[in-house]
Protein backbone atom coordinates (compact mmCIF):
# COMPACT_ATOMS: atom_id res chain seq x y z
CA UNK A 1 13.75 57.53 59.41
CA UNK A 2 14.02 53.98 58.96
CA UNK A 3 10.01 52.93 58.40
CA UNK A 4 10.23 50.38 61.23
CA UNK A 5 7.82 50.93 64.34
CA UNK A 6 9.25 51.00 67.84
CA UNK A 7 8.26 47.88 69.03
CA UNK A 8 9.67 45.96 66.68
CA UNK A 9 13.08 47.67 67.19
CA UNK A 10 12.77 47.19 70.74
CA UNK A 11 12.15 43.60 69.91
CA UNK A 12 15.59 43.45 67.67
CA UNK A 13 17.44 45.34 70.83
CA UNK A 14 16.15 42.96 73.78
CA UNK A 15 15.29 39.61 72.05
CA UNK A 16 18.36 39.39 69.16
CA UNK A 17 20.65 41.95 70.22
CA UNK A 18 20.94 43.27 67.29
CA UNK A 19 21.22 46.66 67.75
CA UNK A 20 21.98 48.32 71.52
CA UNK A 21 21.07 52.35 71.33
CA UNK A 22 22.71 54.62 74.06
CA UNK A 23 19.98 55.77 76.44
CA UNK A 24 19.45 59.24 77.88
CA UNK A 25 19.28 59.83 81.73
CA UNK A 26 15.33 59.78 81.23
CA UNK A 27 15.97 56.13 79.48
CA UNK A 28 15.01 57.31 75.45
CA UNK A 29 16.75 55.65 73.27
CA UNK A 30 19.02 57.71 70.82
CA UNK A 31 19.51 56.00 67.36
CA UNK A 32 23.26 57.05 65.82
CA UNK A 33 24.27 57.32 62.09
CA UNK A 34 25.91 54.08 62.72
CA UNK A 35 22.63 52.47 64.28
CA UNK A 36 20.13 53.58 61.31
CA UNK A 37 23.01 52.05 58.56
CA UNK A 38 23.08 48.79 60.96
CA UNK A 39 18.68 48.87 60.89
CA UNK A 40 19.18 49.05 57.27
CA UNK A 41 21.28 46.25 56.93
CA UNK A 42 18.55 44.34 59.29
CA UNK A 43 15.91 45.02 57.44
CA UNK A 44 17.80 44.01 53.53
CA UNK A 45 18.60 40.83 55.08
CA UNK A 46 14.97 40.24 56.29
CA UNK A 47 13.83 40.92 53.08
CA UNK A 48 16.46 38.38 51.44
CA UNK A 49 14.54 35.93 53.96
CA UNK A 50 17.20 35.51 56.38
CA UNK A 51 16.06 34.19 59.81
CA UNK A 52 16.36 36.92 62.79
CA UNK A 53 17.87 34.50 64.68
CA UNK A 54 20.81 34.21 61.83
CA UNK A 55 21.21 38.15 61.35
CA UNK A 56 23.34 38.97 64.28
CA UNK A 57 26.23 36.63 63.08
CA UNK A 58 25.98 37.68 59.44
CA UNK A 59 25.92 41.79 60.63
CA UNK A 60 29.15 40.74 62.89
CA UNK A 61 31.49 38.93 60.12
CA UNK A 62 34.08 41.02 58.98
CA UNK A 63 31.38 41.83 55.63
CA UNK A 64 27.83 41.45 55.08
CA UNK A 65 27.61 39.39 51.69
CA UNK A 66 26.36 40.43 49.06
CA UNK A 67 23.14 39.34 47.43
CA UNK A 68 24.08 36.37 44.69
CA UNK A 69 21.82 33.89 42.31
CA UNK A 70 18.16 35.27 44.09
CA UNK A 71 16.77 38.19 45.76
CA UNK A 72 15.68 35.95 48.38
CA UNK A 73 18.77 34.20 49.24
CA UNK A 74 22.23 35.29 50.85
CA UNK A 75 25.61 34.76 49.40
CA UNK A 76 26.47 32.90 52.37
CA UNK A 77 24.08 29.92 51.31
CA UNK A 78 26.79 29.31 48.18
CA UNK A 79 28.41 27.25 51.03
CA UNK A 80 24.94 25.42 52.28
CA UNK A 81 24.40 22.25 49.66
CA UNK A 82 20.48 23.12 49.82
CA UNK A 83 20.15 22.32 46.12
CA UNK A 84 21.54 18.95 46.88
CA UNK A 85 19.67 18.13 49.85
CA UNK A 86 16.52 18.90 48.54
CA UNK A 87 17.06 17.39 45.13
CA UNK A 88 18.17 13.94 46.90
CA UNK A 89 14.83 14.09 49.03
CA UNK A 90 13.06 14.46 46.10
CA UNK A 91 14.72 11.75 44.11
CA UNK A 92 14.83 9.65 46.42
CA UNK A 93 11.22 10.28 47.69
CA UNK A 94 12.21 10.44 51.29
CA UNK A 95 10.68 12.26 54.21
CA UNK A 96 13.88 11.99 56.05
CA UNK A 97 15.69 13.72 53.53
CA UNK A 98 13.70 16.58 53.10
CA UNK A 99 13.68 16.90 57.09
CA UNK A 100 16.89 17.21 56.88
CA UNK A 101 17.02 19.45 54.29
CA UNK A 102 14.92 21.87 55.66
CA UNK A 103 15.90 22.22 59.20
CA UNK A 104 19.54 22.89 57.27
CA UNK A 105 17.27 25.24 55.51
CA UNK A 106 15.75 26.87 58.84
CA UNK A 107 19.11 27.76 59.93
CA UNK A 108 19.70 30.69 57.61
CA UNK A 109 16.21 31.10 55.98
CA UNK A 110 12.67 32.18 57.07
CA UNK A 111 10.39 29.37 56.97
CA UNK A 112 8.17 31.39 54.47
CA UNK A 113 11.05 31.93 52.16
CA UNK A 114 11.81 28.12 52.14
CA UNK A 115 8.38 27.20 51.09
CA UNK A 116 8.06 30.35 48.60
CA UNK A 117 11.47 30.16 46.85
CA UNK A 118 12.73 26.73 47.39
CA UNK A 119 9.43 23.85 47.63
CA UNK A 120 6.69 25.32 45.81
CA UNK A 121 9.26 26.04 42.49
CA UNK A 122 10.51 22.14 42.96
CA UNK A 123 7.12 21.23 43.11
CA UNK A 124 6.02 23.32 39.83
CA UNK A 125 8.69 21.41 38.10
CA UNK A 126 7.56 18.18 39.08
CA UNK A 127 4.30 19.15 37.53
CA UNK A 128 5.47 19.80 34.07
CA UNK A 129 7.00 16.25 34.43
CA UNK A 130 4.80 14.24 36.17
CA UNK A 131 3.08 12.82 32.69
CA UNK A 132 6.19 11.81 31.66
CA UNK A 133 6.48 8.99 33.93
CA UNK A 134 4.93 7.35 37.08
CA UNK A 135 7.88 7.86 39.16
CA UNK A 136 7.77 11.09 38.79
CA UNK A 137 3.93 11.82 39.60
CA UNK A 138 4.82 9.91 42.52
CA UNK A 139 7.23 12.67 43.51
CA UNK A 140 4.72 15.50 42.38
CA UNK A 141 1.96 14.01 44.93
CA UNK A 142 4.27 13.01 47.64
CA UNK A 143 6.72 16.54 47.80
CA UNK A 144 2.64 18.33 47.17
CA UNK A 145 1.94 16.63 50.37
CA UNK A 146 4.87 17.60 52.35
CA UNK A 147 4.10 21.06 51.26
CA UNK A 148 0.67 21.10 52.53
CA UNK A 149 1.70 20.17 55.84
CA UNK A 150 4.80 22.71 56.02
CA UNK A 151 2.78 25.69 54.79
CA UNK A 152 -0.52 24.37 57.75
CA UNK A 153 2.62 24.32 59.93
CA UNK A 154 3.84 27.44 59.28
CA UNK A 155 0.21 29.50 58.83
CA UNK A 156 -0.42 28.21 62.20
CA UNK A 157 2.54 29.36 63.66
CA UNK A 158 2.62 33.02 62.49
CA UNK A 159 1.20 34.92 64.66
CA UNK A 160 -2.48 36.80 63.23
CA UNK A 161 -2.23 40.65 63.03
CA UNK A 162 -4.51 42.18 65.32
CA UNK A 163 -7.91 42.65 63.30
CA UNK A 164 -6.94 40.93 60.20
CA UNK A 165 -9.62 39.96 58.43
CA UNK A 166 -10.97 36.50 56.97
CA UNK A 167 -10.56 35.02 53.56
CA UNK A 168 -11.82 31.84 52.90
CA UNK A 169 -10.42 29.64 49.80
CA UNK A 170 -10.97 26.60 48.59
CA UNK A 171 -10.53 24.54 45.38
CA UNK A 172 -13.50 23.71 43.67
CA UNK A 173 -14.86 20.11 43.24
CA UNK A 174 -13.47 18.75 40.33
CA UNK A 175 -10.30 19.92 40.83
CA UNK A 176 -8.39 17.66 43.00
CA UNK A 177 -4.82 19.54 43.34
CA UNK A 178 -5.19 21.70 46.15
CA UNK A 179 -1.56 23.08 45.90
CA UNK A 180 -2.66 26.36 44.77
CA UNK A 181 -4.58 26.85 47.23
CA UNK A 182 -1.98 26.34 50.44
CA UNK A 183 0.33 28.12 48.11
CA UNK A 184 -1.90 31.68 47.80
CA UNK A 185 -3.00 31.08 51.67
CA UNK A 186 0.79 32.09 52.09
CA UNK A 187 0.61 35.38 50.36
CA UNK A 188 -2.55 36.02 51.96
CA UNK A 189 -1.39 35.51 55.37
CA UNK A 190 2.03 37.99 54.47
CA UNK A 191 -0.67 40.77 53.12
CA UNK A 192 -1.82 40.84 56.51
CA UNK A 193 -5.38 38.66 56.01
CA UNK A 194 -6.54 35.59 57.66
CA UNK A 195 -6.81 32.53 55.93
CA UNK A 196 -9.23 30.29 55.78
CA UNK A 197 -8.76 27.24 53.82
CA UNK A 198 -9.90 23.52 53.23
CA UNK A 199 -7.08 20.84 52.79
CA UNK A 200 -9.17 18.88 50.22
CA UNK A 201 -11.34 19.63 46.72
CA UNK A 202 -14.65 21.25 47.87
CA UNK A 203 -18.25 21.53 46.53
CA UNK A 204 -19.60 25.30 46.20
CA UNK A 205 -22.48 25.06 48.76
CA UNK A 206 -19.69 24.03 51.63
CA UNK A 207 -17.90 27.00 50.78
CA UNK A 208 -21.09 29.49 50.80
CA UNK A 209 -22.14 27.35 54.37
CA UNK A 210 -18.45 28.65 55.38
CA UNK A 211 -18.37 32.44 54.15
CA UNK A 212 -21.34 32.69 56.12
CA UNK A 213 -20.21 30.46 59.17
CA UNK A 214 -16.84 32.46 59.51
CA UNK A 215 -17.79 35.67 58.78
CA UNK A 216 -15.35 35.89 55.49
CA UNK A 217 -14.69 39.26 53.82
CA UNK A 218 -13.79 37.55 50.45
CA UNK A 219 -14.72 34.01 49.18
CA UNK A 220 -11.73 33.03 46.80
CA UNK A 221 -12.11 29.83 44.78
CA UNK A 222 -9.97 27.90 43.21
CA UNK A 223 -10.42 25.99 39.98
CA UNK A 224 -7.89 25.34 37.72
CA UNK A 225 -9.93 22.16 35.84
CA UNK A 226 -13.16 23.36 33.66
CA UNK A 227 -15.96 23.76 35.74
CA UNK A 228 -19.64 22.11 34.42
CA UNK A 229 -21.26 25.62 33.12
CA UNK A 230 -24.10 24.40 35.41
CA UNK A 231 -22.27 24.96 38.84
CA UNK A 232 -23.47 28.48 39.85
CA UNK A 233 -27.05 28.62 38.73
CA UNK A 234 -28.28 27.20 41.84
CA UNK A 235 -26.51 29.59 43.69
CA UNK A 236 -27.07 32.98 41.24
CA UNK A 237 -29.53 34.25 44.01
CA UNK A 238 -27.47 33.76 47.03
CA UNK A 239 -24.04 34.66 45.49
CA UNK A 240 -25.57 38.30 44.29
CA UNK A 241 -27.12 38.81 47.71
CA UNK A 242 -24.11 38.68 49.24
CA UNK A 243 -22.03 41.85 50.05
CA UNK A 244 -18.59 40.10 50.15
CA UNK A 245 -16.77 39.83 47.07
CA UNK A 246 -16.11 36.56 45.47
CA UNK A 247 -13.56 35.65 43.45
CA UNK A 248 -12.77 32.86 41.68
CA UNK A 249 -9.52 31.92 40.26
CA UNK A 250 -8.30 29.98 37.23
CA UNK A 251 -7.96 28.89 34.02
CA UNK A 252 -9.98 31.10 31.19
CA UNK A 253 -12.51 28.18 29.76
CA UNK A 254 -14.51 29.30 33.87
CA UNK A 255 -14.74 32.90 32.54
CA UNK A 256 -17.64 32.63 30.17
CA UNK A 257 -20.26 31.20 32.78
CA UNK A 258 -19.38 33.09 35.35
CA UNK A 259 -22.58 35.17 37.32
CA UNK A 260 -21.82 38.75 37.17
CA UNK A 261 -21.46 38.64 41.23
CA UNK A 262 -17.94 36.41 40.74
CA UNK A 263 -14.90 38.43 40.14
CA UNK A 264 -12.62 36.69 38.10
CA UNK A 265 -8.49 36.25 38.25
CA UNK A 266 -6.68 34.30 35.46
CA UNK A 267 -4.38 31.27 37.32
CA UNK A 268 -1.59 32.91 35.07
CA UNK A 269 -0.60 35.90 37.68
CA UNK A 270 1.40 34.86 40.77
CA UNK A 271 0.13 34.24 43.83
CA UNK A 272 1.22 37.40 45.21
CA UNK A 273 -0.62 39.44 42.60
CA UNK A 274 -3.42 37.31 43.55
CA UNK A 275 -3.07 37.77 46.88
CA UNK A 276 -2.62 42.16 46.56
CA UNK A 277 -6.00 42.06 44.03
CA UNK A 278 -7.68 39.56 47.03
CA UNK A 279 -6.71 42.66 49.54
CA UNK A 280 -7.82 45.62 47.94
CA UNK A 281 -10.91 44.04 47.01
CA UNK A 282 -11.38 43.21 50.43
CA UNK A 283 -10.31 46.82 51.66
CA UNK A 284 -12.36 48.58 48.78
């Protein structure tokens, strides 16, 4: 009726709270009209990226708010100076500052939802101005290294679905912004895959040593910069004997000399269309 398995709504009952279902003299739980509206209301405020911890107090006030500016973020936030936290981190370039910002943040908002709809867009604008000044590629590099962290944090913290199965990315030597990267490992991780990435700009042959050493269902790579039209021929051989698929993604100049083994995604989709091509490939 509601699409959400037992467990976990034995998980919102014991561990939140957040819903208490009468029990029969046998001990089944019996789910009232009132119950399934209140597991609906759960599950929309999940999806705007409210924390669990947060939902009972939001579900109790006299009215649930209504969605506002993003379908990410609760009304309630209108009242939370996030915007001004994190742009005075940012201007500032201080780590303090954006601590502070996002453990405000953590308060209302799943950690995933910060990094998706709050660091990664500041840090996209930052690109577009970083050649207009030093100061400002300063900020790029230092709020791109922040993010890194956060998002190793955070993919180390969530707990792997039983099974899931292992993707291994990496940005591809000469690139040297491996922002992209951390950013898709997010998605990947939310479809329900395991990501494996590297932190810094890597050479093909270390990423074919580690689809073989970890057993990867999909090599994804990364390469936003033009590639030398030389980089796969010593590989041709070993990339069309393998019975992964490979996929590399970025800008459309890498198209042309790609081997016919090496799917090929264009950096302009999101990371989340990315990351639902990355899983049926892997599932196909």
């Amino acid at each position: 009726m509601t699409g959400i398995n037992p467990i976990t709504l034995r998980a919102w009952e014991r561990r939140y709270g957040l819903i208490q279902p009468v029990r029969t003299e046998s001990g089944h739980r019996l789910y009232s009209k009132r119950d399934v509206e209140r597991i609906q209301q759960i599950i929309t405020l999940c999806d705007q990226g409210v924390a669990l911890a947060k939902v009972a107090s939001l579900l109790d006030s006299p009215t649930t708010p209504p969605l506002v500016s993003s379908p990410h973020t609760p009304s309630v936030l209108k009242d939370v100076p996030l915007d001004g936290l994190l742009s005075s981190a940012v201007e500032q370039i201080d780590d303090i500052e954006l601590e502070r910002f996002y453990r405000t943040a953590l308060d209302w908002l799943a950690p995933q939802t910060i990094l998706i709809d709050w660091l990664y867009p500041a840090a996209e604008r930052l690109a577009q101005l970083r050649q207009q000044s030093s100061l400002d590629e300063l900020r790029y590099h230092w709020l791109a290294s922040q993010l890194q962290h956060l998002t190793l944090d955070w993919l180390s913290k969530l707990p792997m679905q039983p099974g899931a199965q292992t993707v291994v990315i990496g940005t591809l030597v000469p690139d040297r912004d491996t922002l992209a990267t951390h950013r898709l490992a997010i998605e990947i991780k939310l479809a329900g895959l395991a990501p494996r990435i590297f932190a810094q700009p890597t050479s093909l042959e270390t990423l074919l040593t580690a689809q073989q050493h970890w057993h990867g269902k999909a090599l994804v790579l990364i390469a936003k910069s033009k590639l030398p039209t030389s980089i796969f021929d010593p590989y041709t051989q070993a990339l069309a004997a393998m019975d992964t698929p490979i996929i590399l993604i970025g800008s459309k100049d890498n198209q042309r000399n790609l081997p016919p083994s090496v799917q090929f995604l264009t950096q302009e989709l999101p990371p989340v269309e990315h990351a639902r091509h990355i899983l049926q490939a892997v599932r196909h």
